[in-house]
PDB file of N, CA and C in Angstrom:
ATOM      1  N   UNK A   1     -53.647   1.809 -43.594  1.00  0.00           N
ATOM      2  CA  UNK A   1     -54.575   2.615 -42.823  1.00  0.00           C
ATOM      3  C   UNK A   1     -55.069   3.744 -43.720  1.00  0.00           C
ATOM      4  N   UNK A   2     -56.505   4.018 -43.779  1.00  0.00           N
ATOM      5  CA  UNK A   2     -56.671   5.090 -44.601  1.00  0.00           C
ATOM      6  C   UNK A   2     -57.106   6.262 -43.697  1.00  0.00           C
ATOM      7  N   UNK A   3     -57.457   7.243 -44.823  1.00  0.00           N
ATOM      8  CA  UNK A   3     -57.426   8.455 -43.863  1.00  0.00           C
ATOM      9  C   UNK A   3     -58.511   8.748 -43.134  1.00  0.00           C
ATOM     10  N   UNK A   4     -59.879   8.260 -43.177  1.00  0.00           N
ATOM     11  CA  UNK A   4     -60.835   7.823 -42.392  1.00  0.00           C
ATOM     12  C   UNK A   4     -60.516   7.175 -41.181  1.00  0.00           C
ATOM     13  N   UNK A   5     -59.994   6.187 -40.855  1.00  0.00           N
ATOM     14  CA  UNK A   5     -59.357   5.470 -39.635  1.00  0.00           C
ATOM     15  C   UNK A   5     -58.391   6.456 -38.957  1.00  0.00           C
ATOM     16  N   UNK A   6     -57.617   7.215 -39.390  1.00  0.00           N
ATOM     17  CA  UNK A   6     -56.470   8.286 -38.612  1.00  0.00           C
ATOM     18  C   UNK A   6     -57.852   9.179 -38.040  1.00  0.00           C
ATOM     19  N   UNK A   7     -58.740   9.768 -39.033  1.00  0.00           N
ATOM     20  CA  UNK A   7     -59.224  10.914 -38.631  1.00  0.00           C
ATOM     21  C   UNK A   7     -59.987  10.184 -36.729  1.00  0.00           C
ATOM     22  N   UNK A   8     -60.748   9.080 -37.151  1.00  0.00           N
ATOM     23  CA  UNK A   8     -61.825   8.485 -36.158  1.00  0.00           C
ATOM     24  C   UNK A   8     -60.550   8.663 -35.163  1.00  0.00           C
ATOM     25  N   UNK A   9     -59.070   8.017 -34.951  1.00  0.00           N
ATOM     26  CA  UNK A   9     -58.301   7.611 -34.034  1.00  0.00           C
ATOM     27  C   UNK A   9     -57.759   8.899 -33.517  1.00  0.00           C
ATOM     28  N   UNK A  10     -57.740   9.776 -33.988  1.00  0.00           N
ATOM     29  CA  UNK A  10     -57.268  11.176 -33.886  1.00  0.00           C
ATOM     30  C   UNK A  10     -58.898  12.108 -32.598  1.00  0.00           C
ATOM     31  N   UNK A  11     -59.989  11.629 -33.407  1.00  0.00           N
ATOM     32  CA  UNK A  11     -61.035  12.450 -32.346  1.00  0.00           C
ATOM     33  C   UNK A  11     -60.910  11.711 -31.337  1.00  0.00           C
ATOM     34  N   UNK A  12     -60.966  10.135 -31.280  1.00  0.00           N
ATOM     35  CA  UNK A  12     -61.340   9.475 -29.921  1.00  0.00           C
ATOM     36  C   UNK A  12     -60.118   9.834 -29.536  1.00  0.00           C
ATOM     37  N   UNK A  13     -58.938  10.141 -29.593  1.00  0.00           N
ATOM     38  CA  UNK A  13     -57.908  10.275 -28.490  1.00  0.00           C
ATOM     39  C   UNK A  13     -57.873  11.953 -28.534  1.00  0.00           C
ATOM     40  N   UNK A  14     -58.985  12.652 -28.878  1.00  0.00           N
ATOM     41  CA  UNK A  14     -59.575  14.031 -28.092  1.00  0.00           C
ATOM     42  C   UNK A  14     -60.111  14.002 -27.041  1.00  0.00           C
ATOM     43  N   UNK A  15     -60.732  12.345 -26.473  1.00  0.00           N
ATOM     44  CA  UNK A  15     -61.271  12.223 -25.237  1.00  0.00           C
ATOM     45  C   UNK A  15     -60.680  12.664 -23.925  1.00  0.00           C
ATOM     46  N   UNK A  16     -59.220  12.671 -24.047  1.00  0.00           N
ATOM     47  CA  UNK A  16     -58.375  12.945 -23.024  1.00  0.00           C
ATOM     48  C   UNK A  16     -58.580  14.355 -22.736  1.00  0.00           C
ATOM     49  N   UNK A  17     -58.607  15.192 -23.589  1.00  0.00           N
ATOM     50  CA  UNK A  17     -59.032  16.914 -23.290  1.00  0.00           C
ATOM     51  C   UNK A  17     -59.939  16.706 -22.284  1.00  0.00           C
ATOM     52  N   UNK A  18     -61.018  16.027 -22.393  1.00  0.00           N
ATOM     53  CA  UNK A  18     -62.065  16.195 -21.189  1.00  0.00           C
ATOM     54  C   UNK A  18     -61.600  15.884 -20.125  1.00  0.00           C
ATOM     55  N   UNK A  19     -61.243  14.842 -20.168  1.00  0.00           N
ATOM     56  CA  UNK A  19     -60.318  14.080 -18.766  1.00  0.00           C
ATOM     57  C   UNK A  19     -59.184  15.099 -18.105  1.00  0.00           C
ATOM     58  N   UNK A  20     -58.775  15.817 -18.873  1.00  0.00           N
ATOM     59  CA  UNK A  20     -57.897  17.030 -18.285  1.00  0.00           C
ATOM     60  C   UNK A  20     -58.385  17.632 -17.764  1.00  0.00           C
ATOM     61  N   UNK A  21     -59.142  18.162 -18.200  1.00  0.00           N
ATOM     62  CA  UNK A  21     -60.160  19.305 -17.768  1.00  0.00           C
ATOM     63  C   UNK A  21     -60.821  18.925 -16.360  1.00  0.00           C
ATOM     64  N   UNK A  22     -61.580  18.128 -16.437  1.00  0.00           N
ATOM     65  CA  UNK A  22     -62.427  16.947 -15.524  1.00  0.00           C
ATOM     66  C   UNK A  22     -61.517  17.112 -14.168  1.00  0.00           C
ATOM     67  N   UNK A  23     -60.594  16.300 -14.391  1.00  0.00           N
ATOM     68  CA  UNK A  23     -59.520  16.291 -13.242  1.00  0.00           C
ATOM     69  C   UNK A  23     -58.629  17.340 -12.641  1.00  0.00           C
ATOM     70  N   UNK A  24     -58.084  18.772 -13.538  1.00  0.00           N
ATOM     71  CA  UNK A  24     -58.240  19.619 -12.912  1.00  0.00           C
ATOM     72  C   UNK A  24     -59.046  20.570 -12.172  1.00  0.00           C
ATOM     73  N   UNK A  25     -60.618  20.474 -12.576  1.00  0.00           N
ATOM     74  CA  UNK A  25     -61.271  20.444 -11.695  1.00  0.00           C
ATOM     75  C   UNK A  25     -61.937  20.056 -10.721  1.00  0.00           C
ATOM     76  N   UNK A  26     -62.015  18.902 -10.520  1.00  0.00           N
ATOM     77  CA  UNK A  26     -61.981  17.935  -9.484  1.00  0.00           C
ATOM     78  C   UNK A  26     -60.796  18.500  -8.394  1.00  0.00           C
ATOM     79  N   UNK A  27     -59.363  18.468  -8.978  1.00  0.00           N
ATOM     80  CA  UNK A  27     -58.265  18.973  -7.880  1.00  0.00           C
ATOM     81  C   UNK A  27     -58.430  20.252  -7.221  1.00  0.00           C
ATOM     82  N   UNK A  28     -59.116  21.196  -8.435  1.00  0.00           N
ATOM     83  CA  UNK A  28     -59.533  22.401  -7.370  1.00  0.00           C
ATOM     84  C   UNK A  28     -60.343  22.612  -6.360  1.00  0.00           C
ATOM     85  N   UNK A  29     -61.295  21.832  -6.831  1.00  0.00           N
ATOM     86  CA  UNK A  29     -62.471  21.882  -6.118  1.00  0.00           C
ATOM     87  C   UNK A  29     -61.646  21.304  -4.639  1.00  0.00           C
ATOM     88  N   UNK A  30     -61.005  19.806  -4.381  1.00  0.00           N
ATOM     89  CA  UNK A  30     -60.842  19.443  -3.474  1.00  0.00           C
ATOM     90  C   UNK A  30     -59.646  20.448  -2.568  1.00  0.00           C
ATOM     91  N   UNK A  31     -58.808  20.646  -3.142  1.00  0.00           N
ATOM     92  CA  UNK A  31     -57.901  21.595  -2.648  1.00  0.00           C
ATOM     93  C   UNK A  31     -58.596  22.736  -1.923  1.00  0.00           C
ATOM     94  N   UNK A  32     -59.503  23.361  -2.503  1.00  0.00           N
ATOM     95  CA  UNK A  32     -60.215  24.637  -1.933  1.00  0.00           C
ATOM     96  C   UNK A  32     -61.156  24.287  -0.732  1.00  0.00           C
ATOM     97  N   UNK A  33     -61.888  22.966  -1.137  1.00  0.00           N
ATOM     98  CA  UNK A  33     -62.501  22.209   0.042  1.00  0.00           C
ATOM     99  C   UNK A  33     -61.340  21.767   1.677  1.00  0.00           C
ATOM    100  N   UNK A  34     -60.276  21.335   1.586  1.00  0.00           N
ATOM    101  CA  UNK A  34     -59.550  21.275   2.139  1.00  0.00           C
ATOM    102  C   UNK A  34     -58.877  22.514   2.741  1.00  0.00           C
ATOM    103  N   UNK A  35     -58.467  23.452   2.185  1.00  0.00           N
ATOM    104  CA  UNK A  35     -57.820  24.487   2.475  1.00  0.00           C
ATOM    105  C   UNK A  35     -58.885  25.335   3.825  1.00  0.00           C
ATOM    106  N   UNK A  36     -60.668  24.957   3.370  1.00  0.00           N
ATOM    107  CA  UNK A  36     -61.526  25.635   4.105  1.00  0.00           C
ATOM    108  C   UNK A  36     -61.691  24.741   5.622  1.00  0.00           C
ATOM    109  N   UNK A  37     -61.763  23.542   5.050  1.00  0.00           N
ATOM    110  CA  UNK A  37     -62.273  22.814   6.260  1.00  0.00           C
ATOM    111  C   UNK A  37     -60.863  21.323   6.502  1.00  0.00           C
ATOM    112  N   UNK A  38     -60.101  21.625   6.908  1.00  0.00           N
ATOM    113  CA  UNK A  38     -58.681  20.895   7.431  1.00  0.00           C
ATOM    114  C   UNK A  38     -59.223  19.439   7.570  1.00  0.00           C
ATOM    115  N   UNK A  39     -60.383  19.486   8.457  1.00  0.00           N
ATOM    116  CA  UNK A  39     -60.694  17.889   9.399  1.00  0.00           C
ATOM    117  C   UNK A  39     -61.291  17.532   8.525  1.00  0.00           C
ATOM    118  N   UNK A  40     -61.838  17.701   7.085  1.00  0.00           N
ATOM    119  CA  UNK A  40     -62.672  16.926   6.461  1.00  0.00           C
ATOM    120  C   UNK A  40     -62.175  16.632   5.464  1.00  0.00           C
ATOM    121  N   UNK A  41     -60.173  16.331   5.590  1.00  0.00           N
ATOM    122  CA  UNK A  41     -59.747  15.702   4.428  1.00  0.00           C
ATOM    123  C   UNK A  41     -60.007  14.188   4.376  1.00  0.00           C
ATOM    124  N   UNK A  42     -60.291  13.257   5.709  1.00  0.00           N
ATOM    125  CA  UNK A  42     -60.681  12.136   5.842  1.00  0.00           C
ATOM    126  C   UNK A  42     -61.987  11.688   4.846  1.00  0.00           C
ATOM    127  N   UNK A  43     -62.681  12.754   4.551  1.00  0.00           N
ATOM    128  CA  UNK A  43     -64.013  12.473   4.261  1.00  0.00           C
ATOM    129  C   UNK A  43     -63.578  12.706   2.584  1.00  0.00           C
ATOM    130  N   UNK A  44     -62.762  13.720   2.305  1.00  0.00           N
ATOM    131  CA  UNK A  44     -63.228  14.235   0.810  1.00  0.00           C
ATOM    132  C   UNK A  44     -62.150  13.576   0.542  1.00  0.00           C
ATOM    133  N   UNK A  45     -60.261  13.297   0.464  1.00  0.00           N
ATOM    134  CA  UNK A  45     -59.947  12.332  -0.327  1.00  0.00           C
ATOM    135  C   UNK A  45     -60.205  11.136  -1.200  1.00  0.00           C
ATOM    136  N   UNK A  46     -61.064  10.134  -0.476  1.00  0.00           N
ATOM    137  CA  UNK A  46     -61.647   9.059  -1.091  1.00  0.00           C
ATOM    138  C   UNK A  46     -62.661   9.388  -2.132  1.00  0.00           C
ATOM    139  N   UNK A  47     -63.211  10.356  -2.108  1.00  0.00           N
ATOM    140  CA  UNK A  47     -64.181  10.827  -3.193  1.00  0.00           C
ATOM    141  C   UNK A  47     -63.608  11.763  -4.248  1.00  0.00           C
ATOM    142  N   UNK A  48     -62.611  11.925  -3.518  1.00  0.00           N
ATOM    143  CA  UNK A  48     -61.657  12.798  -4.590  1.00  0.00           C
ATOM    144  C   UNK A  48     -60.826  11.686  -5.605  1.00  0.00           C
ATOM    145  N   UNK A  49     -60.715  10.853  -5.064  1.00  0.00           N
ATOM    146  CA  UNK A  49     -59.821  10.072  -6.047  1.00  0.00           C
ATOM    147  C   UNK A  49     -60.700   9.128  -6.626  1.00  0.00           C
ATOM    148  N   UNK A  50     -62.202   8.731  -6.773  1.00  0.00           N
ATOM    149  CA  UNK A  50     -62.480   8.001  -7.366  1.00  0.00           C
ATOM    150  C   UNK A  50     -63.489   9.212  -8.246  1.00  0.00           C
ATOM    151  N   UNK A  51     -63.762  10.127  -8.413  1.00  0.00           N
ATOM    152  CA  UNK A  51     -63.799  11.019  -8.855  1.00  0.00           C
ATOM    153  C   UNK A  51     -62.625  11.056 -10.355  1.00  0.00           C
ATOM    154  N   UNK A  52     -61.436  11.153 -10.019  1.00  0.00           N
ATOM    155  CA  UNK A  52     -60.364  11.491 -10.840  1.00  0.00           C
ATOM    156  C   UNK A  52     -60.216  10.070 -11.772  1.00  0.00           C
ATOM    157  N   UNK A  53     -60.398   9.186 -10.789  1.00  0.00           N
ATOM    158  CA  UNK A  53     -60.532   7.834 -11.372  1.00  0.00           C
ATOM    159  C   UNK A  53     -61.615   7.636 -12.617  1.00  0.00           C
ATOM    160  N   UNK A  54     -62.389   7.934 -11.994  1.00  0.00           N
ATOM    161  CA  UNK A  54     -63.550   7.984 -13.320  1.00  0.00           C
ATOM    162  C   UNK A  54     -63.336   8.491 -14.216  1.00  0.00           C
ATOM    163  N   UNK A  55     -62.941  10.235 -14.227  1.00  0.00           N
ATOM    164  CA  UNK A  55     -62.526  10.625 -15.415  1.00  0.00           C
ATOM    165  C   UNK A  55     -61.430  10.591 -16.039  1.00  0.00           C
ATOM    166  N   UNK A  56     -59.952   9.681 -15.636  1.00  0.00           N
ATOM    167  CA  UNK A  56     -59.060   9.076 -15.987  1.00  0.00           C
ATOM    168  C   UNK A  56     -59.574   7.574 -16.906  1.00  0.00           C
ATOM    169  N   UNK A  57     -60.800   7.486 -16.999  1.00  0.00           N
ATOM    170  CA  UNK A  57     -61.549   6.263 -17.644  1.00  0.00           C
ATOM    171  C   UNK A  57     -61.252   6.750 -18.937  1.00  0.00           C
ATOM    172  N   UNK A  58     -61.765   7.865 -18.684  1.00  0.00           N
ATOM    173  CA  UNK A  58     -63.105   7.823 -19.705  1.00  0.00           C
ATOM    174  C   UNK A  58     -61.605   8.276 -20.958  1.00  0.00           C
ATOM    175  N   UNK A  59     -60.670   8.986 -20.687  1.00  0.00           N
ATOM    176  CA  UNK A  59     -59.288   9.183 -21.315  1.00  0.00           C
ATOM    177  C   UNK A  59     -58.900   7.938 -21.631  1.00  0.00           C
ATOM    178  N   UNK A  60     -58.405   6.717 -21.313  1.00  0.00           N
ATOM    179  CA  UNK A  60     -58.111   5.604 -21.811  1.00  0.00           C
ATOM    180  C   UNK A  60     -59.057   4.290 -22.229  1.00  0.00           C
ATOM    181  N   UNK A  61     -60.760   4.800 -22.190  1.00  0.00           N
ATOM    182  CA  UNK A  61     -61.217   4.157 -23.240  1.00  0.00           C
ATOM    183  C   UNK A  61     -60.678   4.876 -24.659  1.00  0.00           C
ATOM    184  N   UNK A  62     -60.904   6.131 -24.471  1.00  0.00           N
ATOM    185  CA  UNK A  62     -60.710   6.993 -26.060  1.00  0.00           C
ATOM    186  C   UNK A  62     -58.973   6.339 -26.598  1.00  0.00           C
ATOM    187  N   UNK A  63     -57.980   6.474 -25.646  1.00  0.00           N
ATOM    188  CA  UNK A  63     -56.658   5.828 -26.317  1.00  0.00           C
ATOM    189  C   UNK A  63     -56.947   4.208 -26.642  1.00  0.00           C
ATOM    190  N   UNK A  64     -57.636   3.249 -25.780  1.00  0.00           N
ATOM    191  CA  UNK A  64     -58.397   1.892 -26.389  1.00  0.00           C
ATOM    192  C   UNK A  64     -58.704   2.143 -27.895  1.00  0.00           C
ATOM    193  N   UNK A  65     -59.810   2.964 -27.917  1.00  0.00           N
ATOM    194  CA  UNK A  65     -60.558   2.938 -29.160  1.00  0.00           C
ATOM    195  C   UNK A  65     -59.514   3.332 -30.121  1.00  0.00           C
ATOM    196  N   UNK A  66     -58.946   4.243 -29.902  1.00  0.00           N
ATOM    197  CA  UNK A  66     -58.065   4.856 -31.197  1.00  0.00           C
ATOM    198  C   UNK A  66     -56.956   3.465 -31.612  1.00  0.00           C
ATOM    199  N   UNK A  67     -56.503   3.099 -30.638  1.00  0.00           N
ATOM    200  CA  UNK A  67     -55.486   2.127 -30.667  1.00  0.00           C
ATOM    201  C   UNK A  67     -55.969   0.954 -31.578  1.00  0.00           C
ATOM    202  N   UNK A  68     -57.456   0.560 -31.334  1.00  0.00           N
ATOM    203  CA  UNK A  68     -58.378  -0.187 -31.838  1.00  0.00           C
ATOM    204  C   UNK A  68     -58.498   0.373 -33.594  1.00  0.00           C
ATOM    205  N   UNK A  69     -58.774   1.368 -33.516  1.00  0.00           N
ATOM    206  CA  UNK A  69     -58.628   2.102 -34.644  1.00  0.00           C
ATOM    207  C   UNK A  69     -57.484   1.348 -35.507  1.00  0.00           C
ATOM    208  N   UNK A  70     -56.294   1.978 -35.725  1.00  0.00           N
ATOM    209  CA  UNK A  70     -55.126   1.370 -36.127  1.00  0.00           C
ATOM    210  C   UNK A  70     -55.076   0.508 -35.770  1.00  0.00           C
ATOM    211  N   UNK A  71     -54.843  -0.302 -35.194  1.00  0.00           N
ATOM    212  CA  UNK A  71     -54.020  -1.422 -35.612  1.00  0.00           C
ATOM    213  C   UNK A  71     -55.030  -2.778 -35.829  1.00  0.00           C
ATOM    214  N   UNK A  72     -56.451  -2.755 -35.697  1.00  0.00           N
ATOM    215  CA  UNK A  72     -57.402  -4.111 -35.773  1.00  0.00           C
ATOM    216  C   UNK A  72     -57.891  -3.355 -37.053  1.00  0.00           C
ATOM    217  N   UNK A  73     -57.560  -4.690 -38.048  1.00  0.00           N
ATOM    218  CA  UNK A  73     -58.185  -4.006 -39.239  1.00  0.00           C
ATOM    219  C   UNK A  73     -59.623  -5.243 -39.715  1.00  0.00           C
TER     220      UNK A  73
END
């Protein structure tokens, strides 16, 4: 592996920072939404979790790619 391939596998698995980020705000947002309006957890869960879902993607394409990185030469 040279050091070109570490560096590429090293940024794409920086993708996850966003996905952190992403999803703790997503949780606030819903939490604070909830905390205001009780009866409309029916409505905002499901959008809350495919929400988190999405940006839980976008974190394990970047570990894909890096993984891709190393070890497919």
């Amino acid at each position: 592996m040279d050091v070109m391939t570490a560096i590429g596998a090293g940024i794409a698995v920086v993708s996850g920072v966003g996905a952190g980020i992403g999803i703790g705000i997503a949780t606030s947002g819903a939490v604070q939404a909830i905390s205001r309006n009780p009866e409309a957890t029916g409505k905002l869960l499901p959008m809350f979790f495919l929400g988190v879902a999405l940006a839980e993607s976008t974190a394990i394409y970047g570990l894909v790619v890096s993984i891709l990185l190393i070890f497919v030469k």
